[in-house]
Protein backbone atom coordinates (compact mmCIF):
# COMPACT_ATOMS: atom_id res chain seq x y z
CA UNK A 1 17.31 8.44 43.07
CA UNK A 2 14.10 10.00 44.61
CA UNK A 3 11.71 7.76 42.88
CA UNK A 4 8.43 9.41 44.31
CA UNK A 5 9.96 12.72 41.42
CA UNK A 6 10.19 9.65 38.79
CA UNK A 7 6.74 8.88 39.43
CA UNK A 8 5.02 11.80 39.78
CA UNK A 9 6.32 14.15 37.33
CA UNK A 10 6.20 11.74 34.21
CA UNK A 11 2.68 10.62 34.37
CA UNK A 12 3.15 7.86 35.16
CA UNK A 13 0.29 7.44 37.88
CA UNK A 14 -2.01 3.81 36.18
CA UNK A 15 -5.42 4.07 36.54
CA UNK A 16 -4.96 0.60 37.99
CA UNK A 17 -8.20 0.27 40.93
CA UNK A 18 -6.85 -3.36 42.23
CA UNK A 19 -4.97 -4.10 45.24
CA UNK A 20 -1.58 -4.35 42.92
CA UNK A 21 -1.83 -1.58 40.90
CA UNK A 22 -2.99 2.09 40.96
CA UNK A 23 -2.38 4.48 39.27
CA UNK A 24 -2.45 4.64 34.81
CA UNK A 25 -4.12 2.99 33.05
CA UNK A 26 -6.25 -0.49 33.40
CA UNK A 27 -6.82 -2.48 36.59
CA UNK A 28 -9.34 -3.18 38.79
CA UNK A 29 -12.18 -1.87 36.93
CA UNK A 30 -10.31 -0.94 33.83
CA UNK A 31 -12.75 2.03 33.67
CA UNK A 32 -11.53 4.31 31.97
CA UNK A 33 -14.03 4.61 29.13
CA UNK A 34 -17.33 6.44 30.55
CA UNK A 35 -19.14 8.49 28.40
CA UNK A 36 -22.05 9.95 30.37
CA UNK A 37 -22.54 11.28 33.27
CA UNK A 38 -23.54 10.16 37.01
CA UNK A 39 -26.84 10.50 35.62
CA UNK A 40 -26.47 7.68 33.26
CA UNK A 41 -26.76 10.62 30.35
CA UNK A 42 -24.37 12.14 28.13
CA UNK A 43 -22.88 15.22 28.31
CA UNK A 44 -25.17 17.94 27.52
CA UNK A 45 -23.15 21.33 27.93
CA UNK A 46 -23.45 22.70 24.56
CA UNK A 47 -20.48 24.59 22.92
CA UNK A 48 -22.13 27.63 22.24
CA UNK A 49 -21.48 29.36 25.63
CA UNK A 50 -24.99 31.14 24.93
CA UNK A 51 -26.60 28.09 25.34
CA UNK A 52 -25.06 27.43 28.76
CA UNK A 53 -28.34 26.47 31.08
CA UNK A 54 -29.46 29.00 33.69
CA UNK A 55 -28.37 27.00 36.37
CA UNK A 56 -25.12 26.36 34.87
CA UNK A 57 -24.47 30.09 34.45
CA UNK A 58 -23.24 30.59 37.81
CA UNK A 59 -20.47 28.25 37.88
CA UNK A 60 -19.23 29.27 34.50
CA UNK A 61 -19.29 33.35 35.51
CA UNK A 62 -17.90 32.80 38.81
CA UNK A 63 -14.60 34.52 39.77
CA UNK A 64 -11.37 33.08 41.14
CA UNK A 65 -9.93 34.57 43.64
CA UNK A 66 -6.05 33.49 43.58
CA UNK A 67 -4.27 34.12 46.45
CA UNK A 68 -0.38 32.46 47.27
CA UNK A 69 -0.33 28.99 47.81
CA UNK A 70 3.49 28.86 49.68
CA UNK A 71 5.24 27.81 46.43
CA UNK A 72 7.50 30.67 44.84
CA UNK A 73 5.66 31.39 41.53
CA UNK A 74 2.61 29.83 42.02
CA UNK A 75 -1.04 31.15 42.49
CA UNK A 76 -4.22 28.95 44.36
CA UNK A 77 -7.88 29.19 43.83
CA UNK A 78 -10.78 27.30 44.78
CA UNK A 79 -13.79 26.89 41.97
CA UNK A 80 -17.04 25.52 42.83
CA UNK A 81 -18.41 22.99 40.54
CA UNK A 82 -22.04 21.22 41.02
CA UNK A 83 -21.93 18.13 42.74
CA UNK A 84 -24.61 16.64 40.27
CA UNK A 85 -24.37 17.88 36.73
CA UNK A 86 -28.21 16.36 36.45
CA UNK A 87 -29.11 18.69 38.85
CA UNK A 88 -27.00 21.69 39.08
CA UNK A 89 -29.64 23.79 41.12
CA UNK A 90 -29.40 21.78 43.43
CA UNK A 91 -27.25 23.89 45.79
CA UNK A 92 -24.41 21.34 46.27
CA UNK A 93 -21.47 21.56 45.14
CA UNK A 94 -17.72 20.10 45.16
CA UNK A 95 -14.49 22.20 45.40
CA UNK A 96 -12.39 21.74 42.96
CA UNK A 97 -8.27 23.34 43.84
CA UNK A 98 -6.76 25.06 40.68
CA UNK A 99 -3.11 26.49 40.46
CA UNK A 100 -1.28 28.38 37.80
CA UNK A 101 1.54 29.86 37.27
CA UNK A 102 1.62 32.87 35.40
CA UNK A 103 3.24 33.14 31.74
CA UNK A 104 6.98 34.45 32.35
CA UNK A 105 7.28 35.85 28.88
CA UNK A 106 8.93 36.92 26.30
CA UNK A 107 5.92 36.76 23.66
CA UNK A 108 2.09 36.93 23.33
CA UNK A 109 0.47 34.94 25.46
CA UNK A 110 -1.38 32.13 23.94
CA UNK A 111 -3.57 31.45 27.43
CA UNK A 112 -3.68 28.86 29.89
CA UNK A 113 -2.13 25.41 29.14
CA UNK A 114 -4.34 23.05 31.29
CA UNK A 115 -2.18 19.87 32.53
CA UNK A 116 -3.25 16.62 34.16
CA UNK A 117 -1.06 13.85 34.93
CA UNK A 118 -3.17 11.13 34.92
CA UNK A 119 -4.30 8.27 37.81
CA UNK A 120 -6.86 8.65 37.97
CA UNK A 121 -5.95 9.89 41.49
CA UNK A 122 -3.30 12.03 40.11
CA UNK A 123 -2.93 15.14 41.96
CA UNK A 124 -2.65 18.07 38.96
CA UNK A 125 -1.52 20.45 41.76
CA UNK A 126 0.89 18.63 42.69
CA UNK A 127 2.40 17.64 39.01
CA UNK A 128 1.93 21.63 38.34
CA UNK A 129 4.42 22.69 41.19
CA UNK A 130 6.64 19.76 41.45
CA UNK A 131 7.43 19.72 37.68
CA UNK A 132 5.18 20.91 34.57
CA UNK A 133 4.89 24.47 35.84
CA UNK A 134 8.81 24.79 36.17
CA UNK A 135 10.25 21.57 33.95
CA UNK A 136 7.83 21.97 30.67
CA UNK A 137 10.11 23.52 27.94
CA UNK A 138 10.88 27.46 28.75
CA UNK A 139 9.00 28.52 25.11
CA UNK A 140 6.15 26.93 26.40
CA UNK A 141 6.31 28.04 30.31
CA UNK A 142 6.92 31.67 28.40
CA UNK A 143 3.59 32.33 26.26
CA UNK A 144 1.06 30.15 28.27
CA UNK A 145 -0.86 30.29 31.88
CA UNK A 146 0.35 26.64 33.31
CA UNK A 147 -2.35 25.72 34.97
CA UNK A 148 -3.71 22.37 36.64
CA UNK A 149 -6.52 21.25 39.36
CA UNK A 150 -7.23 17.88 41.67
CA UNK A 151 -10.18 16.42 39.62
CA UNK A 152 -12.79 15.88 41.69
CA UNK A 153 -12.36 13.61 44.78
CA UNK A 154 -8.68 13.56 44.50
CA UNK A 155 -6.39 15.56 46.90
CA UNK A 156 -7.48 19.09 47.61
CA UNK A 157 -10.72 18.66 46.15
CA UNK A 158 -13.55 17.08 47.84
CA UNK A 159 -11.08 13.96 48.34
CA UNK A 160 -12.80 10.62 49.03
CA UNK A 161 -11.84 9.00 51.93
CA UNK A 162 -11.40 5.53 52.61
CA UNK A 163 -9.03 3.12 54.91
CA UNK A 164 -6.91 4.93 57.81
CA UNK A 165 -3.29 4.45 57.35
CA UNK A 166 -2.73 1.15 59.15
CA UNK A 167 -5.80 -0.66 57.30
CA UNK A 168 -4.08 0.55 53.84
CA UNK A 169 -0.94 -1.05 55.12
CA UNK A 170 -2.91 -4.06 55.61
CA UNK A 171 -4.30 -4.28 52.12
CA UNK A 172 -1.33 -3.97 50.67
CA UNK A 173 0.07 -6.80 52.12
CA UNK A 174 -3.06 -9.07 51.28
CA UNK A 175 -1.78 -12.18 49.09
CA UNK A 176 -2.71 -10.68 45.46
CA UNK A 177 -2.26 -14.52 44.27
CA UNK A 178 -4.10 -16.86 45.90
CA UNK A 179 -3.32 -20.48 46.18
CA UNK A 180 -6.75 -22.01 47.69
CA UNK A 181 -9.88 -20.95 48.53
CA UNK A 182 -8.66 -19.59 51.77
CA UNK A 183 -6.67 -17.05 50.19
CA UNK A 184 -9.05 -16.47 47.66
CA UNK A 185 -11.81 -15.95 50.47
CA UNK A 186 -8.90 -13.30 52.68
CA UNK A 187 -8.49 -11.34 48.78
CA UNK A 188 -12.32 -10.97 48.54
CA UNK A 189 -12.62 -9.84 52.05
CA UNK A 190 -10.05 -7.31 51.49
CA UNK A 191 -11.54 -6.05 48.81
CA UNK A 192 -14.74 -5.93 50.14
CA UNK A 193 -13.80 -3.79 53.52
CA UNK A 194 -11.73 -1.64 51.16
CA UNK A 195 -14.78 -0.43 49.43
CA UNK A 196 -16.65 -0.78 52.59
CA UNK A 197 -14.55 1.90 53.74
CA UNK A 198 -14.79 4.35 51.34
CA UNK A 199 -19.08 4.24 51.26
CA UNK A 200 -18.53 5.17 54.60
CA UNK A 201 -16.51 7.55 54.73
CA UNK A 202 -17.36 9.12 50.53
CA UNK A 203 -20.84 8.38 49.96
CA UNK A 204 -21.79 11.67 49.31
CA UNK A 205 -19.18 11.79 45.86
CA UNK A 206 -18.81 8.82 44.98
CA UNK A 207 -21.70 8.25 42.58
CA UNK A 208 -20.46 11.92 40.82
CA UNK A 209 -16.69 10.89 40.24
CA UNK A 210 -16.30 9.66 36.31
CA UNK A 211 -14.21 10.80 34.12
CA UNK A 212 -17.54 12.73 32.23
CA UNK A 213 -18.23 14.76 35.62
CA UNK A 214 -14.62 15.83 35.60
CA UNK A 215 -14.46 16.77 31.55
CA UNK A 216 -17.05 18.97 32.43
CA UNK A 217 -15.40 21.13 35.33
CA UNK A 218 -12.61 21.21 32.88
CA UNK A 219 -14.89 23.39 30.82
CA UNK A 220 -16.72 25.25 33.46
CA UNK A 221 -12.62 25.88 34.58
CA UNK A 222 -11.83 27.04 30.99
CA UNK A 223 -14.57 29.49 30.94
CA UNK A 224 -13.56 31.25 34.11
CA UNK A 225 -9.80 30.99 33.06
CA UNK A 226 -10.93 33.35 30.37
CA UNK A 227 -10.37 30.96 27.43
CA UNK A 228 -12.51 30.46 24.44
CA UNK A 229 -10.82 27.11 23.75
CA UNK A 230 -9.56 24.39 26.09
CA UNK A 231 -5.47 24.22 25.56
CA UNK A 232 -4.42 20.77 27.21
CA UNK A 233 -1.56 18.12 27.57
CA UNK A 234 -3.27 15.39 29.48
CA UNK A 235 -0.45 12.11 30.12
CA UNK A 236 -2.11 8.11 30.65
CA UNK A 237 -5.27 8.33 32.52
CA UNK A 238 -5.04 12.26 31.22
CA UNK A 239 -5.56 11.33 27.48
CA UNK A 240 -8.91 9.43 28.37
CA UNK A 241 -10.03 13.00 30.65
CA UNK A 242 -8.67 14.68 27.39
CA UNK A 243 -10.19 12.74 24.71
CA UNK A 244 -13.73 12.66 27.16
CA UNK A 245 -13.49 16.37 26.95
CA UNK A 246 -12.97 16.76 23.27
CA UNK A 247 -16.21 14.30 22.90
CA UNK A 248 -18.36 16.19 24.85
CA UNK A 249 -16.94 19.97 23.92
CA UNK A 250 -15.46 19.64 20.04
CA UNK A 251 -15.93 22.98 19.40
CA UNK A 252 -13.84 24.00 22.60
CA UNK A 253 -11.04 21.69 21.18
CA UNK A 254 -7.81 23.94 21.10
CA UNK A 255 -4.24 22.25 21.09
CA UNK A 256 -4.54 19.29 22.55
CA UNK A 257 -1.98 16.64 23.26
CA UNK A 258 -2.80 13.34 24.69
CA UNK A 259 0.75 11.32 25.72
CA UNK A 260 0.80 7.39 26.82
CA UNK A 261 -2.83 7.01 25.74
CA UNK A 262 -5.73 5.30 26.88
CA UNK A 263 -8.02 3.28 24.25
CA UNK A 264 -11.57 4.16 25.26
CA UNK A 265 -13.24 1.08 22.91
CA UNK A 266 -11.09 -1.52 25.29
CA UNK A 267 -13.72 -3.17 27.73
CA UNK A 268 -12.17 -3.88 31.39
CA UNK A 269 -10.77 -6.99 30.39
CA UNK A 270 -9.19 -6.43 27.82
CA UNK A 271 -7.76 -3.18 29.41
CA UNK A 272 -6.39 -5.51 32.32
CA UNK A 273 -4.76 -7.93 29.76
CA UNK A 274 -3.74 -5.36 27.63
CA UNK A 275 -1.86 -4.05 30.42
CA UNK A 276 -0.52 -6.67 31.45
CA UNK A 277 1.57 -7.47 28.31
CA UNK A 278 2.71 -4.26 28.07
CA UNK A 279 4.73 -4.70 31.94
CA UNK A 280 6.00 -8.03 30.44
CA UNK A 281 7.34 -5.73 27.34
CA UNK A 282 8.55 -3.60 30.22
CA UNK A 283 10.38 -6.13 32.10
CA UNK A 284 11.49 -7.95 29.17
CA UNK A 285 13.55 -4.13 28.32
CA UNK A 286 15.05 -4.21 31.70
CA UNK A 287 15.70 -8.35 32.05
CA UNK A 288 17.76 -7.29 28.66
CA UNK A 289 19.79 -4.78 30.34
CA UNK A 290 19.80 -6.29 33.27
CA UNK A 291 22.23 -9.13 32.27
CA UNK A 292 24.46 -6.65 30.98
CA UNK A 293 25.15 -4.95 34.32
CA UNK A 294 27.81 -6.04 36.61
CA UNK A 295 25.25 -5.57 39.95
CA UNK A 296 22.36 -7.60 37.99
CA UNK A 297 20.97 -9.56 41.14
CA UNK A 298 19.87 -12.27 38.69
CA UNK A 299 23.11 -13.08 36.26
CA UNK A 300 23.28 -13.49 33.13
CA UNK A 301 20.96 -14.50 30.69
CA UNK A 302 18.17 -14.38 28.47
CA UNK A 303 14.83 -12.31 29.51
CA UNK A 304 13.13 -15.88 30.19
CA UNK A 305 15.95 -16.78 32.40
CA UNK A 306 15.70 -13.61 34.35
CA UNK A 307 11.87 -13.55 34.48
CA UNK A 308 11.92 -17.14 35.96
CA UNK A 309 14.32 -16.01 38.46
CA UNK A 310 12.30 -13.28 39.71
CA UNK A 311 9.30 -15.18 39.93
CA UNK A 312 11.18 -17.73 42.51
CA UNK A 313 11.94 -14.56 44.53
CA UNK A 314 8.04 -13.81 44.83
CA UNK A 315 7.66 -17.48 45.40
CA UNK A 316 10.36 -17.31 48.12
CA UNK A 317 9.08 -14.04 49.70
CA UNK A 318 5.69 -14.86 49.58
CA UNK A 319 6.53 -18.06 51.78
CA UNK A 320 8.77 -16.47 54.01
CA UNK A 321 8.65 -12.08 53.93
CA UNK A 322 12.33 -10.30 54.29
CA UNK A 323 12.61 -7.69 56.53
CA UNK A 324 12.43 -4.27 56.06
CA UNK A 325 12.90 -1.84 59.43
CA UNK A 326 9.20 -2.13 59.75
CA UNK A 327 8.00 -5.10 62.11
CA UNK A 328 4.74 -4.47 61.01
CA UNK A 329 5.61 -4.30 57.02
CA UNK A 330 7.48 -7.36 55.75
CA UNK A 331 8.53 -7.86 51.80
CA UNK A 332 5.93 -10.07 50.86
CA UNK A 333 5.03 -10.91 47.51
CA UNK A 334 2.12 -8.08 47.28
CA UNK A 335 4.99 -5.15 48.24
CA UNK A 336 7.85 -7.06 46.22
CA UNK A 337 5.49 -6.93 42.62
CA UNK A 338 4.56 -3.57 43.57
CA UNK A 339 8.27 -2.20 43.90
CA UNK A 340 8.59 -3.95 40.72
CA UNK A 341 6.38 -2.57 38.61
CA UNK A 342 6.65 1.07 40.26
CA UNK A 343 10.89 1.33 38.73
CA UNK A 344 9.52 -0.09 35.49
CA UNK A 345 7.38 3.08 34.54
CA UNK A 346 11.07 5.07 34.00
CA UNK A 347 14.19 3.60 32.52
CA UNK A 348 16.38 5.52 34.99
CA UNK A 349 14.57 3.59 37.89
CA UNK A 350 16.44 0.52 36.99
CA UNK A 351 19.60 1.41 38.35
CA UNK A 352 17.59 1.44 41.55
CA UNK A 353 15.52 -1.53 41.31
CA UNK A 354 18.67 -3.51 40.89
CA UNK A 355 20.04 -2.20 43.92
CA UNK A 356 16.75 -2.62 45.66
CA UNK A 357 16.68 -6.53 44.55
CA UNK A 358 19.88 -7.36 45.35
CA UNK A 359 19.47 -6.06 48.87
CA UNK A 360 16.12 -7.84 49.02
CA UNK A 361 17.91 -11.11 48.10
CA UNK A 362 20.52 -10.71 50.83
CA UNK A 363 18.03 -10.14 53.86
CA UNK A 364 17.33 -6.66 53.30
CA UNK A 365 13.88 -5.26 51.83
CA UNK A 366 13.88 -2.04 52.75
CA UNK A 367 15.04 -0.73 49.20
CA UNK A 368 11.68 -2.61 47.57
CA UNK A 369 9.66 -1.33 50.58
CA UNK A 370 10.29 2.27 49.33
CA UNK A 371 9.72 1.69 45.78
CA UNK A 372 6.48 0.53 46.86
CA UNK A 373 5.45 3.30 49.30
CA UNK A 374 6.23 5.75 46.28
CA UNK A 375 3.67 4.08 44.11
CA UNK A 376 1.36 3.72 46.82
CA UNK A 377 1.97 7.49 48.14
CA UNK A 378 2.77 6.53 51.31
CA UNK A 379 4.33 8.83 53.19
CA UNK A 380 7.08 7.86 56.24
CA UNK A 381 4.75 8.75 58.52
CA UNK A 382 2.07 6.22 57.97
CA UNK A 383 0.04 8.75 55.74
CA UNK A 384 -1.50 8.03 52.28
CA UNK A 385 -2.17 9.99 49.89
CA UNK A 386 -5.60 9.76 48.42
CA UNK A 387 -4.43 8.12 45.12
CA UNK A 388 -5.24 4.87 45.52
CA UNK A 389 -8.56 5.84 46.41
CA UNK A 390 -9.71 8.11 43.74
CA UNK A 391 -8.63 5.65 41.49
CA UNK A 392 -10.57 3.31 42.99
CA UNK A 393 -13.61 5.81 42.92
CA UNK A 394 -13.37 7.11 39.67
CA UNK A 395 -12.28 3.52 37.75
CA UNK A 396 -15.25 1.75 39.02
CA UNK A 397 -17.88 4.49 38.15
CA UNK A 398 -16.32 4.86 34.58
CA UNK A 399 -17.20 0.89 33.59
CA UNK A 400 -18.36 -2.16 34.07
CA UNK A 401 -15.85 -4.51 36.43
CA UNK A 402 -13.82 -6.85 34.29
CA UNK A 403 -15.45 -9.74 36.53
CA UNK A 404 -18.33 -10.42 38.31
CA UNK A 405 -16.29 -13.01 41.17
CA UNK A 406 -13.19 -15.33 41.44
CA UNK A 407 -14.56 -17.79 39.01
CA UNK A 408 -14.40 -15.24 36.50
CA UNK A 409 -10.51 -14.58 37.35
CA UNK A 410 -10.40 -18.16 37.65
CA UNK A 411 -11.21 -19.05 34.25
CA UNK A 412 -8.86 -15.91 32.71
CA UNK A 413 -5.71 -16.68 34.71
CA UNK A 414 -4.27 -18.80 31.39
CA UNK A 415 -4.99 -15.74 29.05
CA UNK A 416 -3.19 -13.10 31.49
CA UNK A 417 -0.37 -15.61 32.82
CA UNK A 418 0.32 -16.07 28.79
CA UNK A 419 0.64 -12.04 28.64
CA UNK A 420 2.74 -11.62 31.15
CA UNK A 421 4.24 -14.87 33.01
CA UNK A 422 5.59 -12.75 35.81
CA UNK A 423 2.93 -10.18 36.70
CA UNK A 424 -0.05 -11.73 34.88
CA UNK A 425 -1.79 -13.83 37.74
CA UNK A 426 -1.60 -10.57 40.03
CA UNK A 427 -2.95 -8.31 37.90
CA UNK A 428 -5.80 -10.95 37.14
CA UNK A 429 -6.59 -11.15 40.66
CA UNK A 430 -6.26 -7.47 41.08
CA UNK A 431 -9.06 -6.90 38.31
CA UNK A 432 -11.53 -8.19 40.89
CA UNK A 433 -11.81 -4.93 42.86
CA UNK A 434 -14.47 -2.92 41.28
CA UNK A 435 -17.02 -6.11 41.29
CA UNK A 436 -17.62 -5.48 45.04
CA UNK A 437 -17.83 -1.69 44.26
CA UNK A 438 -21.26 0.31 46.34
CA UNK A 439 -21.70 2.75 43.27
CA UNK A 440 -23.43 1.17 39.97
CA UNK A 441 -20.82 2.03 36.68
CA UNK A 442 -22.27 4.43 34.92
CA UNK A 443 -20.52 4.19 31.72
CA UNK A 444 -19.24 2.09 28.87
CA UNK A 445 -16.30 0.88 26.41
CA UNK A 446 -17.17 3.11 23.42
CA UNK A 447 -14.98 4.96 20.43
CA UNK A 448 -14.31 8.67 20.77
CA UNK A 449 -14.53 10.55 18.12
CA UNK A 450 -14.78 14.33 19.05
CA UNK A 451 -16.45 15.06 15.60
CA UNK A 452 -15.49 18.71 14.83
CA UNK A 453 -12.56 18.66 16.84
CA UNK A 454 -8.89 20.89 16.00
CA UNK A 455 -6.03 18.15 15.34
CA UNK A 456 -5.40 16.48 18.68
CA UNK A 457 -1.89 14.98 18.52
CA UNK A 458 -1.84 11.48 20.27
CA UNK A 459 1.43 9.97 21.57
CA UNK A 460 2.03 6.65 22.08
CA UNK A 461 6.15 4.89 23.67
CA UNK A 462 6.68 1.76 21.59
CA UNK A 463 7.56 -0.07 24.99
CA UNK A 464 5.32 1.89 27.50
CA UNK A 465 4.74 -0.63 30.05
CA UNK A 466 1.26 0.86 31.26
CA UNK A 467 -0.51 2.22 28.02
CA UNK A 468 0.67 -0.12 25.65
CA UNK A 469 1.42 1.75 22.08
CA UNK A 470 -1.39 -0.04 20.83
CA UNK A 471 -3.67 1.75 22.45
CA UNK A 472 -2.09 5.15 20.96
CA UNK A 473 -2.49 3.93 17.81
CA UNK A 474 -6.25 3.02 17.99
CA UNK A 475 -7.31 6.57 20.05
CA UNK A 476 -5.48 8.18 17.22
CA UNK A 477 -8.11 6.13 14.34
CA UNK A 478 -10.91 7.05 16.89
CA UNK A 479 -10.68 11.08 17.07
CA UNK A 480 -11.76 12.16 13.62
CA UNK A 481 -9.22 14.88 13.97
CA UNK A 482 -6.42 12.67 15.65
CA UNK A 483 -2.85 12.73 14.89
CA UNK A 484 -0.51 10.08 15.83
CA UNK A 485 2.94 10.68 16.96
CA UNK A 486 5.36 7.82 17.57
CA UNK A 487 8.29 7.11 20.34
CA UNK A 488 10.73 3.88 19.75
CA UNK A 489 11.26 3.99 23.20
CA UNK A 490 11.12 2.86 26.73
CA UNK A 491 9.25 4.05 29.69
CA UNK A 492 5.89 5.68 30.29
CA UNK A 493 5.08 8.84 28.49
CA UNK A 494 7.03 10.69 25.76
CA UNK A 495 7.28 14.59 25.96
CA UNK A 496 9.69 16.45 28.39
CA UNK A 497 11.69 12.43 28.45
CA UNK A 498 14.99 13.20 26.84
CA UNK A 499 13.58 13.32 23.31
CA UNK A 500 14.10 15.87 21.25
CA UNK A 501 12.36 14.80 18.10
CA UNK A 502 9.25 14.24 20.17
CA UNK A 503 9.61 17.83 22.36
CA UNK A 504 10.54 19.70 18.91
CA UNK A 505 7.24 18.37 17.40
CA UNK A 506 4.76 19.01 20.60
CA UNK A 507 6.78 22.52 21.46
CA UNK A 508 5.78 23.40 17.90
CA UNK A 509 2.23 22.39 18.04
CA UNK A 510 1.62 24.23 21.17
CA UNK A 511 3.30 26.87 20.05
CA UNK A 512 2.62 27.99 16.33
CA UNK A 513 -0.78 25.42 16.30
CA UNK A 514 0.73 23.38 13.50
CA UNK A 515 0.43 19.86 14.55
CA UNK A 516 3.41 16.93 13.29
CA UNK A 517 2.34 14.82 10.18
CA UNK A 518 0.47 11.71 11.22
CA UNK A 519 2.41 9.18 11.66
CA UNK A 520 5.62 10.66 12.54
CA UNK A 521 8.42 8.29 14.65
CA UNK A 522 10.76 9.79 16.80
């Protein structure tokens, strides 16, 4: 199975900023609630578009000029954007990349469909080409525009920069649960030169990279797409850009679907822990079906049994790594969790994390070491994507850090190691990135409500093991016009997954505009 298509075409990218995790939805910071700007002030761009400032009015008239972009189908364009939203006359600006593919018909076109796959990192470039711009449903791919962009500082759009390839390998092999204060002192380090790096390299974006700046080149981008209203399906990290947008621009509120959602009251703790628990619902799912496999590297029995088992292979590889091909790039415990947690996003990755465990167990970690590298976007050449360091970026302007040093983590370890017994001490540890952070958060854990907003339709997966369904519930009682729709299911994300029930009802939404009844289980 190629699991870099599992990952990147299901949304399935956690907006995780710690060494562990990175990519959709809590982590290091857990920020993923901001709700003003890099200026420290709300968004101001008013809905009437004749209220758009003077110095605004550039970017919102400007003209795309799409040209090919090497992908059969598929159309490029650059859009400017101002660096500052404070200070838009300021003459500096950030690209931002856009791609579309053009509606293929039959019917009336209903406009662009914007789509985002969440991260934050995620590149929406790449998600449009490699799967929502040719695997949406055909009725949908028919009547609208697909369209996506890289957010700002992600990708192909003013990307921030931070380690070199062979100082991310490092970090990801930095013990992500220390045993003394030695290791405790090597994890701060780490995360230290990590955001060391990226002032260095970034400081001119950095400060202008929440989730607020972004919302609002998603309506300067709707304005030059030609559309009066913003028409969006936004997956994890996505639903918080989604639901930031619909606060700031309720008016400009089309059809909207936010899937595996974010809950934007949830300070950085709580994000971290809520998180947490919802990989140990995860792995519980797969311990289940593990024992019922004939290749289950751990035998029978219950979930408990098989969690315990797999901790004493982290305890065993963190003592003694397994190789992998790579002199340089051992199975230690940091890769070993990470391959973990990336097959647990996707039910059909299990097949291959059992594989990939068993061959661990015998000698072998190469099968782990990939699982890892497509999480982390490594590429075989030693190349990262940016991913891990937008996320990083963006996470830790959006909020507060979780904690403000290892005493903090510390003193939590009991409340995360009770939410998850297998992943909760990493993902404690990996909460401390942001507090070492050079940029100030800007924003704060606050409800959404998008007063004056269309229905949005909010999905939420039962067992998502990244946006627990919890959190789709209480986004849903946030947006005044929200709509929840329910999936008794595994994995991350709900439409375009093998449901019917759930594609029927979002097809139909974005389709006819008539949104399922709140409440509705699939």
């Amino acid at each position: 199975m190629d699991t870099s298509r599992v990952l990147r075409t299901t949304g399935t990218v956690i907006a995780a900023a710690g060494l562990l995790l990175s990519g959709c939805s809590s982590g290091g910071s857990g920020g993923l609630t901001a709700v003003a700007s890099s200026s420290g002030r709300a968004g101001v761009s008013p809905a009437d578009p004749a209220a758009v400032t003077a110095a605004l009015r550039p970017y919102y008239e400007q003209k795309l000029s799409w040209r090919d972009c090497g992908v059969p189908g598929f159309q490029c364009a650059t859009m400017k954007a101002p660096l500052d939203y404070a200070n838009p006359g300021s003459g500096q600006d950030v690209d931002i990349a856009v791609s579309r593919r053009p509606a293929t018909g039959p019917g009336k076109r209903l406009g662009s469909l914007l789509v985002n796959p969440g991260g934050p990192g995620g590149s929406g470039i790449g998600y449009l080409q490699g799967y929502a711009g040719i695997g949406y449903p055909a009725p949908v791919r028919a009547r609208y525009d697909m369209v996506s962009f890289d957010p700002r500082g992600v990708a192909r759009s003013s990307p921030v920069e931070c380690l070199t390839g062979r100082a991310m390998d490092r970090y990801t092999q930095v013990d992500q649960t220390p045993d003394d204060a030695a290791e405790r002192a090597l994890l701060v380090a780490a995360f230290k030169e990590f955001a060391a790096a990226c002032q260095a390299r970034s400081s001119r974006i950095l400060p202008h990279l929440s989730t607020v700046d972004a919302a609002r080149d998603m309506d300067v981008l709707r304005a030059v797409l030609g559309d009066g209203k913003l028409s969006y399906v936004g997956a994890s990290y996505g639903t918080f850009l989604g639901a930031t947008y619909a606060e700031l621009f309720p008016r400009r509120v089309g059809r909207l679907v936010l899937d595996g959602a974010m809950d934007p009251s949830r300070p950085a703790i709580d994000l971290n822990r809520d998180q947490t628990a919802g990989f140990e619902t995860a792995f519980t799912s797969f311990a289940k079906d593990c024992a019922e496999q004939p290749d289950c590297p751990f035998g029978k029995g219950d979930p408990k049994e098989v969690a315990a088992r797999l901790k004493e292979f982290f305890r065993k590889v963190d003592a003694q790594p397994v190789p992998t091909g790579d002199p340089d790039r051992p199975l230690g415990e940091s890769l070993a969790t990470t391959g973990v947690i990336a097959a647990l996003y996707d039910e059909s990755a299990w097949p291959q994390l059992r594989e990939a465990l068993t061959s661990a167990m015998d000698g072998d970690g190469a099968g782990m070491l990939s699982l890892a590298d497509s999480y982390y976007e490594r590429e075989p050449d030693g190349k990262y994507a940016n991913l891990m360091y937008a996320n990083a970026a963006v996470n830790c302007v959006d909020q507060p850090p979780a904690f403000s040093g290892p005493d903090e983590v510390q003193t939590a370890l009991p409340s995360f190691e009770k939410a998850s017994p297998v992943f909760g001490a990493g993902l404690a540890w990996a909460s401390l990135n942001c507090t070492y952070w050079p940029v100030k958060a800007t924003g704060t854990a606050k409800p959404l409500k998008a007063k004056g907003a269309s229905p949005i339709v909010v999905v939420g997966t039962t067992r998502d093991p990244a946006t627990p369904y919890k959190w789709a519930q209480a986004l849903a009682g946030q947006l005044d016009s929200g709509i929840l729709l329910t999936y008794d299911g595994d994995g991350h994300t709900a439409y375009g997954r093998g449901s019917d029930c759930i594609d029927t009802s979002i097809n139909h939404y974005l389709l006819e505009g008539k949104p399922p009844q709140d409440g509705k289980k699939c």
